[in-house]
N, C-alpha and C. Protein backbone atom coordinates (compact mmCIF):
# COMPACT_ATOMS: atom_id res chain seq x y z
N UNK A 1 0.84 -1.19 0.00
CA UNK A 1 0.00 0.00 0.00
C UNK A 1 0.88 1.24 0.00
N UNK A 2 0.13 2.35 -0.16
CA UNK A 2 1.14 3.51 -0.35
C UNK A 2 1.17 4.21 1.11
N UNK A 3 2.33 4.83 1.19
CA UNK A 3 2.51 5.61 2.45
C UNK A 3 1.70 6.44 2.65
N UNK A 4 1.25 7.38 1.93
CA UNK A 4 0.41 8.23 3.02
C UNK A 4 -1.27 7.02 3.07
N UNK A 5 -1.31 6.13 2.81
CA UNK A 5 -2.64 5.38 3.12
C UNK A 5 -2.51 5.47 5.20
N UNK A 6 -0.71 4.80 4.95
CA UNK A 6 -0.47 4.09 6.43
C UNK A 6 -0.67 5.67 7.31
N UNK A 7 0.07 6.71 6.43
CA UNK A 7 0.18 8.44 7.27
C UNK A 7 -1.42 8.65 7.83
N UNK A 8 -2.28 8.73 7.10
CA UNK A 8 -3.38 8.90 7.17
C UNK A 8 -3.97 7.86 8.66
N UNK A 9 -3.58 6.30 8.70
CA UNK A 9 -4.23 5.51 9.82
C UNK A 9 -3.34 6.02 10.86
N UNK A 10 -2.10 6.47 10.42
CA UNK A 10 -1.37 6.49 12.45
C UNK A 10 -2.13 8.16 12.55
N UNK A 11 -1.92 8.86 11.83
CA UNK A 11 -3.11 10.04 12.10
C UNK A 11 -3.78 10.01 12.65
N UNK A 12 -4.63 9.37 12.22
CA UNK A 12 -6.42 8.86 12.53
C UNK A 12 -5.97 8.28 13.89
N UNK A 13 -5.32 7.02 14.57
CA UNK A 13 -5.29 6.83 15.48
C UNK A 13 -4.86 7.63 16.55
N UNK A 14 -3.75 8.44 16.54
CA UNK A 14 -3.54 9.35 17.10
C UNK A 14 -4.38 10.64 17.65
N UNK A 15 -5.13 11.09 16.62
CA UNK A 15 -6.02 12.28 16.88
C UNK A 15 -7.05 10.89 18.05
N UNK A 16 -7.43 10.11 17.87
CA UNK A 16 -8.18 9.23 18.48
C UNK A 16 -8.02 9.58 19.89
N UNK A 17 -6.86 9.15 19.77
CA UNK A 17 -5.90 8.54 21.92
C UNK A 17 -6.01 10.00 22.07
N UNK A 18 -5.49 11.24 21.73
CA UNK A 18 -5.69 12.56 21.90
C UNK A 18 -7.00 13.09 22.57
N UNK A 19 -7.62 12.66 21.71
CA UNK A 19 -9.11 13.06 22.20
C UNK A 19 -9.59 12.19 23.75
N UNK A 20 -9.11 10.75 22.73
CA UNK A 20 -9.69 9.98 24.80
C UNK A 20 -8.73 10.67 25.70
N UNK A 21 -7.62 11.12 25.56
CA UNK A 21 -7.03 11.40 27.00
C UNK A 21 -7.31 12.60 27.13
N UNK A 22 -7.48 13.70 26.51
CA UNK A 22 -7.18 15.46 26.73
C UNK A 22 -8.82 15.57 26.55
N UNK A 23 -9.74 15.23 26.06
CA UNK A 23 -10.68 14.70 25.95
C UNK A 23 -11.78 15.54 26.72
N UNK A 24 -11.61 15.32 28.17
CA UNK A 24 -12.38 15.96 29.34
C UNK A 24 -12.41 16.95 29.89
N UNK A 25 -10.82 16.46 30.12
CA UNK A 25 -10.35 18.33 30.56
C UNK A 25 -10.17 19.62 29.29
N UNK A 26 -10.48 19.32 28.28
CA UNK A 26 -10.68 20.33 27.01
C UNK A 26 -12.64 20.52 27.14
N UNK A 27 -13.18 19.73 27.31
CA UNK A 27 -14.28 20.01 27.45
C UNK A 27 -14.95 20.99 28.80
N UNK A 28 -14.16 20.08 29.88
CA UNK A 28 -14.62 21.36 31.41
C UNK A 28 -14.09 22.73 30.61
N UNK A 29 -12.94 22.72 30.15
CA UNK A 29 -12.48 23.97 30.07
C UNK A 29 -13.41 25.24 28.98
N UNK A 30 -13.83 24.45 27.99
CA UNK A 30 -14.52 25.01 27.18
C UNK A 30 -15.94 25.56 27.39
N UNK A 31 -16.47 24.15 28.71
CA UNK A 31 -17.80 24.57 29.28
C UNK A 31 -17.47 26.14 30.15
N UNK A 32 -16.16 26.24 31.03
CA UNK A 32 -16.39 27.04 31.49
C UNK A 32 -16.49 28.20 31.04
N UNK A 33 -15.75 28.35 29.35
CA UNK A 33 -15.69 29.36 28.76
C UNK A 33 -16.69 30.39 28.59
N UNK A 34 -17.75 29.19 27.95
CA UNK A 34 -19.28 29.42 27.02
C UNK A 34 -20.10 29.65 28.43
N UNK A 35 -19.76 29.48 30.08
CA UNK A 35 -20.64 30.06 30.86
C UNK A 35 -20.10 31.24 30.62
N UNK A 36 -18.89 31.62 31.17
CA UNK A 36 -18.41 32.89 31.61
C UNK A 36 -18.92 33.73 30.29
N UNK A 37 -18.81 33.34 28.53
CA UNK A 37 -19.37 34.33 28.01
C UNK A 37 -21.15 34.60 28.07
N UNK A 38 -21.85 34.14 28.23
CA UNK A 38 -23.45 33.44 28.31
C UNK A 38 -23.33 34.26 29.56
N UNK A 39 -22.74 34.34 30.55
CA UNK A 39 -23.15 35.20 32.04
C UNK A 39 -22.93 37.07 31.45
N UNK A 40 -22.10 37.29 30.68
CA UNK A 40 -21.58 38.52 30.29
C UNK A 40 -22.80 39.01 29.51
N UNK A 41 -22.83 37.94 28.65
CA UNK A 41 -24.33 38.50 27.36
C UNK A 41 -25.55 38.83 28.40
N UNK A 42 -25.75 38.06 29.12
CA UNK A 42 -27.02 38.10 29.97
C UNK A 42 -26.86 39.30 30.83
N UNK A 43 -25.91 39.68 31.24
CA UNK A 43 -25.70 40.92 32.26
C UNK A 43 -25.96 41.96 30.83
N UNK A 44 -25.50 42.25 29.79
CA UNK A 44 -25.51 43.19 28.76
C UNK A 44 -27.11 43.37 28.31
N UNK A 45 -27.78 41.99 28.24
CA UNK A 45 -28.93 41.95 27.98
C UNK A 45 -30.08 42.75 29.13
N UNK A 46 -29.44 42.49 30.13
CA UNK A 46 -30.39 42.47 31.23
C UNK A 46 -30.23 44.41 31.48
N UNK A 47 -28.83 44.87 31.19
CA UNK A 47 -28.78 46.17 31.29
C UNK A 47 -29.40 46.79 29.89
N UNK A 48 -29.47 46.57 28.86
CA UNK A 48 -30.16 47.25 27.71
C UNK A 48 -31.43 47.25 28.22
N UNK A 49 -32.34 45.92 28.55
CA UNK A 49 -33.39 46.42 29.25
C UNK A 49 -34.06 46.90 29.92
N UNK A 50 -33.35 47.43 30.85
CA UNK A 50 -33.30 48.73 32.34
C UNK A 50 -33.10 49.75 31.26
N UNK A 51 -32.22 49.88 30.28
CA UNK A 51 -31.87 51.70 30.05
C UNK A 51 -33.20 51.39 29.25
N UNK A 52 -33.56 50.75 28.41
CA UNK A 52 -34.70 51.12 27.68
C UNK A 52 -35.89 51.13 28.29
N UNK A 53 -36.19 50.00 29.49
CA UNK A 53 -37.43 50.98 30.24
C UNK A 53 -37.23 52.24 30.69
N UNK A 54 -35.98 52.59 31.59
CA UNK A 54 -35.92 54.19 31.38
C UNK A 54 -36.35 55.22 30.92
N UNK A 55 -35.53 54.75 29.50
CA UNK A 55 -35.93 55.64 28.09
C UNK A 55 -37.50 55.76 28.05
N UNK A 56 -38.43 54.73 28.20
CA UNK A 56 -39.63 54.97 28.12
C UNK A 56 -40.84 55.28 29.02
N UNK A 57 -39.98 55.25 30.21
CA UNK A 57 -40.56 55.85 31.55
C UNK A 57 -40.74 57.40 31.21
N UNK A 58 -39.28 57.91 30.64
CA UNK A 58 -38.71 59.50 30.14
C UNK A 58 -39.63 60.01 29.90
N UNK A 59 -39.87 58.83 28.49
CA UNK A 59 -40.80 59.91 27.36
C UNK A 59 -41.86 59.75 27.15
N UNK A 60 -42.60 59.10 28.70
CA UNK A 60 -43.86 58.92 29.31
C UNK A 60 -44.22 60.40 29.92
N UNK A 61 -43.33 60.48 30.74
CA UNK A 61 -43.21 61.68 31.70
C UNK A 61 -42.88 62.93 30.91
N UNK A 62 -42.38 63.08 29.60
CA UNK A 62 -42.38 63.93 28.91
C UNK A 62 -43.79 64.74 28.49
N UNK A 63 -44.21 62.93 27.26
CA UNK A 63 -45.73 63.20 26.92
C UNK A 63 -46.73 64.14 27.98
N UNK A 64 -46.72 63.60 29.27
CA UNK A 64 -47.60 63.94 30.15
C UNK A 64 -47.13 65.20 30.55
N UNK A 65 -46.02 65.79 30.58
CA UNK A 65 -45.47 67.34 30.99
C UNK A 65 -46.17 68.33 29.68
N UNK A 66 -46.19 67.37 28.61
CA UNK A 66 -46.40 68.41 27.42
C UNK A 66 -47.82 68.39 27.65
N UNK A 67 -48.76 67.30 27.60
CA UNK A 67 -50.30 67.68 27.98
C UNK A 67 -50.60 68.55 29.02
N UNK A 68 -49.94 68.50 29.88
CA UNK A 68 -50.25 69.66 30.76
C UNK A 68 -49.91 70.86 30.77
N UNK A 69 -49.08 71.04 30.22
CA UNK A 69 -48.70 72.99 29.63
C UNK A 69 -50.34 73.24 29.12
C-alpha cells in the first residue's frame, strides 16, 4: 500500500488517543468558557433592558409634561 494510506491511519489513530485522553479536561475547560461568556451576554442583555425601560418611563413623563402645559 502507499505511504500516506499508512500516514493517514497512524493520524487517525492518534487524533483518536488525543481526544480519549485530553478529551475531558478540554471540554470542562470550554464549558467554562461558554458560561463565563453566556453570564456577560445576559448581564448586557439584562442592562439594555433597564436603560430602555428608562428611556420609556422618560418619554412617558415627557408626553404627560407636554399635555399639561
Amino acid at each position: 500500500m502507499d505511504h500516506e494510506f499508512w500516514t493517514g491511519v497512524t493520524i487517525a489513530i492518534m487524533m483518536k488517543f488525543a481526544l480519549k485522553k485530553a478529551g475531558p479536561g478540554v471540554s470542562a475547560y470550554l464549558d467554562k468558557q461558554v458560561d463565563e461568556m453566556e453570564e456577560g451576554v445576559e448581564q448586557c442583555r439584562s442592562a439594555c433592558i433597564d436603560a430602555i425601560r428608562d428611556a420609556i418611563k422618560n418619554e412617558e413623563l415627557s408626553q404627560w409634561q407636554a399635555q399639561c402645559e
